[in-house]
Protein backbone atom coordinates (compact mmCIF):
# COMPACT_ATOMS: atom_id res chain seq x y z
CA UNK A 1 216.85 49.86 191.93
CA UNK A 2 219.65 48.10 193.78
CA UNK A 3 218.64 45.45 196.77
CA UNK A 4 219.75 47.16 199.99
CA UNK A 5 222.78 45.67 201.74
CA UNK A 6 222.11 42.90 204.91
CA UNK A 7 223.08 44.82 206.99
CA UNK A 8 225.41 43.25 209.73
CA UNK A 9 224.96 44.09 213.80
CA UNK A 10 226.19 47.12 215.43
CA UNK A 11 228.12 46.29 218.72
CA UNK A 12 228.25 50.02 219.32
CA UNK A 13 225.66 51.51 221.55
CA UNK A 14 223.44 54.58 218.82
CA UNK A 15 225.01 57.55 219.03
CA UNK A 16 222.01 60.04 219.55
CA UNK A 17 221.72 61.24 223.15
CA UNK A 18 218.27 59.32 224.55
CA UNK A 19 218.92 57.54 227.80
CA UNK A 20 217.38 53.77 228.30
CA UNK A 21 215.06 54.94 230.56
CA UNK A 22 213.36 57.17 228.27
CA UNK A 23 213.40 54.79 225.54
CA UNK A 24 210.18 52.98 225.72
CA UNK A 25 207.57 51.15 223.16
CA UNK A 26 205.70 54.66 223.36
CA UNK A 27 208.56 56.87 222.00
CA UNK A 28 209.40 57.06 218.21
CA UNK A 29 212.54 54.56 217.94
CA UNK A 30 215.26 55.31 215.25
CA UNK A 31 217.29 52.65 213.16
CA UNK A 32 219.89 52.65 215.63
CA UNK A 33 217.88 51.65 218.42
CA UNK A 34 216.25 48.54 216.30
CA UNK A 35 219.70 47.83 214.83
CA UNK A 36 221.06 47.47 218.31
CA UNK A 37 218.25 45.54 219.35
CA UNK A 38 218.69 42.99 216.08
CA UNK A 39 221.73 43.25 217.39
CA UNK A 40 221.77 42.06 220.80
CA UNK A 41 219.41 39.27 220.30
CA UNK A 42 220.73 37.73 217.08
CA UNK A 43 224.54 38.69 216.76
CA UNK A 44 226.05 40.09 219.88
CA UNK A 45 228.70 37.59 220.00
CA UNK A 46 230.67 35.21 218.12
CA UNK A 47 232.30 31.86 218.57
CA UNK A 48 235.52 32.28 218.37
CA UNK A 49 237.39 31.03 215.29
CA UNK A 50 234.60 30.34 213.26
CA UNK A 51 231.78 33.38 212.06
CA UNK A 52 229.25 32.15 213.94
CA UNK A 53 227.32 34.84 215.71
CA UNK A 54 224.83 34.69 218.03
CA UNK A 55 223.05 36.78 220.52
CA UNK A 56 220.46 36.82 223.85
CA UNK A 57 217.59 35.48 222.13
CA UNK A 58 219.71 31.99 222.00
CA UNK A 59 221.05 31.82 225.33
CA UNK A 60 217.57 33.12 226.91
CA UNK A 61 216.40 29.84 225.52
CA UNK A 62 218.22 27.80 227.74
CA UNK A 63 216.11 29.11 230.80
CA UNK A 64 213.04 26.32 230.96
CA UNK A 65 209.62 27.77 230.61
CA UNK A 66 209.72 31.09 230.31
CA UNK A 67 213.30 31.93 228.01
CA UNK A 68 211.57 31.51 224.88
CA UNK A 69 208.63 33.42 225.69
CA UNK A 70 210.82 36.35 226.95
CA UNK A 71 212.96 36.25 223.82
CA UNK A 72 209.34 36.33 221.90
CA UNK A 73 208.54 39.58 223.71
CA UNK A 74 211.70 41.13 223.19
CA UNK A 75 211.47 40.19 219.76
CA UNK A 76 208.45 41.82 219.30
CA UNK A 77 209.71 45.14 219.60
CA UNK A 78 211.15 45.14 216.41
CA UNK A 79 207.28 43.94 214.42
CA UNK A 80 205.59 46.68 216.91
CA UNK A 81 208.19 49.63 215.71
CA UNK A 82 207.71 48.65 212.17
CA UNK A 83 203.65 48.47 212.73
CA UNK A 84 204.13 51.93 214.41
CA UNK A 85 205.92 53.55 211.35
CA UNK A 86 203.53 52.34 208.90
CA UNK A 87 205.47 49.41 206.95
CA UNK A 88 203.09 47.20 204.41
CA UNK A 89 201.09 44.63 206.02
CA UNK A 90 202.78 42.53 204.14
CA UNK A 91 205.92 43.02 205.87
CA UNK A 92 204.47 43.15 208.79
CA UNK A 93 203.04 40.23 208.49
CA UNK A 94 206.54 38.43 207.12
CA UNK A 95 207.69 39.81 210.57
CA UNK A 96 205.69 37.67 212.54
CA UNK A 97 205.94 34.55 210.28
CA UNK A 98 209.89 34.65 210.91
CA UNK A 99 208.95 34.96 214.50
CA UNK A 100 206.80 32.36 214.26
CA UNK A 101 209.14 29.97 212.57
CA UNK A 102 212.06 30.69 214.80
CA UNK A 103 209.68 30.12 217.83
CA UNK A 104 207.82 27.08 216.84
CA UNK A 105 211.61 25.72 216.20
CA UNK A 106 213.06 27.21 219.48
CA UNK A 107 209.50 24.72 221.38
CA UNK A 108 212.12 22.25 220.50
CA UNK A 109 214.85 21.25 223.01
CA UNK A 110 218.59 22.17 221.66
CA UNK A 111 217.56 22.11 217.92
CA UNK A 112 215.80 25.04 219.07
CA UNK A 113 218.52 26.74 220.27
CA UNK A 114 220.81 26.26 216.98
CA UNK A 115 217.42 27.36 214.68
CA UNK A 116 217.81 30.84 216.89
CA UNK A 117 221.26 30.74 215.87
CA UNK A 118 220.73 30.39 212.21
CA UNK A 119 217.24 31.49 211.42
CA UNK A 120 218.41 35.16 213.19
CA UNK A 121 214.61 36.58 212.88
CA UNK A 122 215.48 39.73 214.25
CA UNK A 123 217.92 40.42 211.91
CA UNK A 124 215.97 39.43 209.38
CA UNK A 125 213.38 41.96 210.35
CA UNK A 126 214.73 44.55 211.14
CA UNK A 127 216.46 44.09 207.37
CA UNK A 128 212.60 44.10 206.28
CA UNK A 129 212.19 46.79 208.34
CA UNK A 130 214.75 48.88 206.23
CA UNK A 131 213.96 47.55 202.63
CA UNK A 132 210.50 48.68 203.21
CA UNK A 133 211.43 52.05 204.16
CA UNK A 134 213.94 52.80 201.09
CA UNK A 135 211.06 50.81 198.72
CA UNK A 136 208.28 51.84 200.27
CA UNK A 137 204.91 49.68 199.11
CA UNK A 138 206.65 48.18 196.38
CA UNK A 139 206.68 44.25 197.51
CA UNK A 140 208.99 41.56 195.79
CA UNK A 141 207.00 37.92 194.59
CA UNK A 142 209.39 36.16 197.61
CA UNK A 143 207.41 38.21 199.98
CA UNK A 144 203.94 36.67 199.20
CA UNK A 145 205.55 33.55 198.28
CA UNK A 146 206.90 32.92 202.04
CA UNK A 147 203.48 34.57 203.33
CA UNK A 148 201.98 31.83 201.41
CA UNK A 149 204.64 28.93 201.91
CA UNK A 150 204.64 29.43 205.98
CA UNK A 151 200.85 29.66 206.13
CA UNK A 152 200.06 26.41 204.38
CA UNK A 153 202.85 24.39 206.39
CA UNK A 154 201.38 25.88 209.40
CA UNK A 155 198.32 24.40 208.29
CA UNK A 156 199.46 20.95 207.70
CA UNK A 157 201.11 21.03 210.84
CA UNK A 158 198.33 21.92 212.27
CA UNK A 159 196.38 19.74 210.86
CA UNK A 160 198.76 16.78 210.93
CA UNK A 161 197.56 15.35 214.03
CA UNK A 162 194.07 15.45 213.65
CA UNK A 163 194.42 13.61 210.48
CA UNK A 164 196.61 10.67 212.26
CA UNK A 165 194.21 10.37 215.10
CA UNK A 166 191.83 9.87 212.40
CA UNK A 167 193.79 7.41 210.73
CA UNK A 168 194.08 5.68 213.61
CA UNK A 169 190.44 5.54 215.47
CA UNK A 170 189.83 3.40 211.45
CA UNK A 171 192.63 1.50 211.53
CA UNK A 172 192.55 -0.19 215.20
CA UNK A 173 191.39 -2.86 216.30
CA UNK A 174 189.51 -3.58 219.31
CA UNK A 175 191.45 -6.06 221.72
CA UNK A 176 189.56 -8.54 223.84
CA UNK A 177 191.49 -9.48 226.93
């Protein structure tokens, strides 16, 4: 079976009928809605004479303290719609790692800001999102392989300091003034 198309943001608003105020996590949320959401976070707008697109999610990161973590929310949305409609756990779960990469890169100051340009994890969701419904359960080796991949650099990161403060409570010596 043919790989389904990335599919590229609408700047359209969805065509069905529902009003923003009755569009809330509770409701069933179509494609459009999600798309639009992908949308507005990742791709919304482009720099002009180049095809670089980006959306809210990086200029929300520019507010210190709390832009990231309100671009995490909103990005959330996407993970808690596909949860709702029954997608694999392991998409699910490849939902939050892209999340989790795009955040623990967005932590950093300006680098941050370009990984939400070009890591795009809603987009990329909300792509999983859609491959999961037209192939439903049937899960490709990249899938576990990033599952896998993330996890264990998580780890070392993780880990990472831990084993330099070790490294280093052995390897000092004690000064005498």
């Amino acid at each position: 079976m043919a790989k389904p198309p990335y599919i590229r943001g609408e700047i359209l608003p969805p065509e069905s009928q529902s009003s923003f105020s009755e569009f809330s996590l509770t409701t069933s949320t179509s494609d459009e809605h999600l798309n639009l959401i992908a949308t507005w976070l990742d791709d919304r707008f482009e720099i002009p004479g180049t095809r670089i697109r980006f959306g809210l999610d990086a200029l929300i990161g520019w507010i210190p303290g709390i832009g990231d973590a309100l671009a995490a929310v909103a990005s959330l949305f996407i993970v808690f719609a596909a949860w709702k409609r029954g997608a694999a756990r392991i998409t699910v779960l490849r939902m939050m790692l892209n999340l989790a990469v795009e955040d623990a890169l967005g932590a950093v100051p300006i680098v941050g800001d370009l990984a939400h340009v070009a890591w795009k994890a809603n987009r990329r969701n909300y792509n999983l999102l859609i491959r999961d419904q037209h192939h439903q359960r049937r899960h490709t080796w990249q899938d576990w392989l990033f599952v896998i991949a993330a996890c264990l650099i998580m780890l070392v990161l993780i880990l990472a300091p831990f084993v330099l403060l070790i490294y280093l409570f052995k390897h000092t010596t004690t000064f005498k003034f």
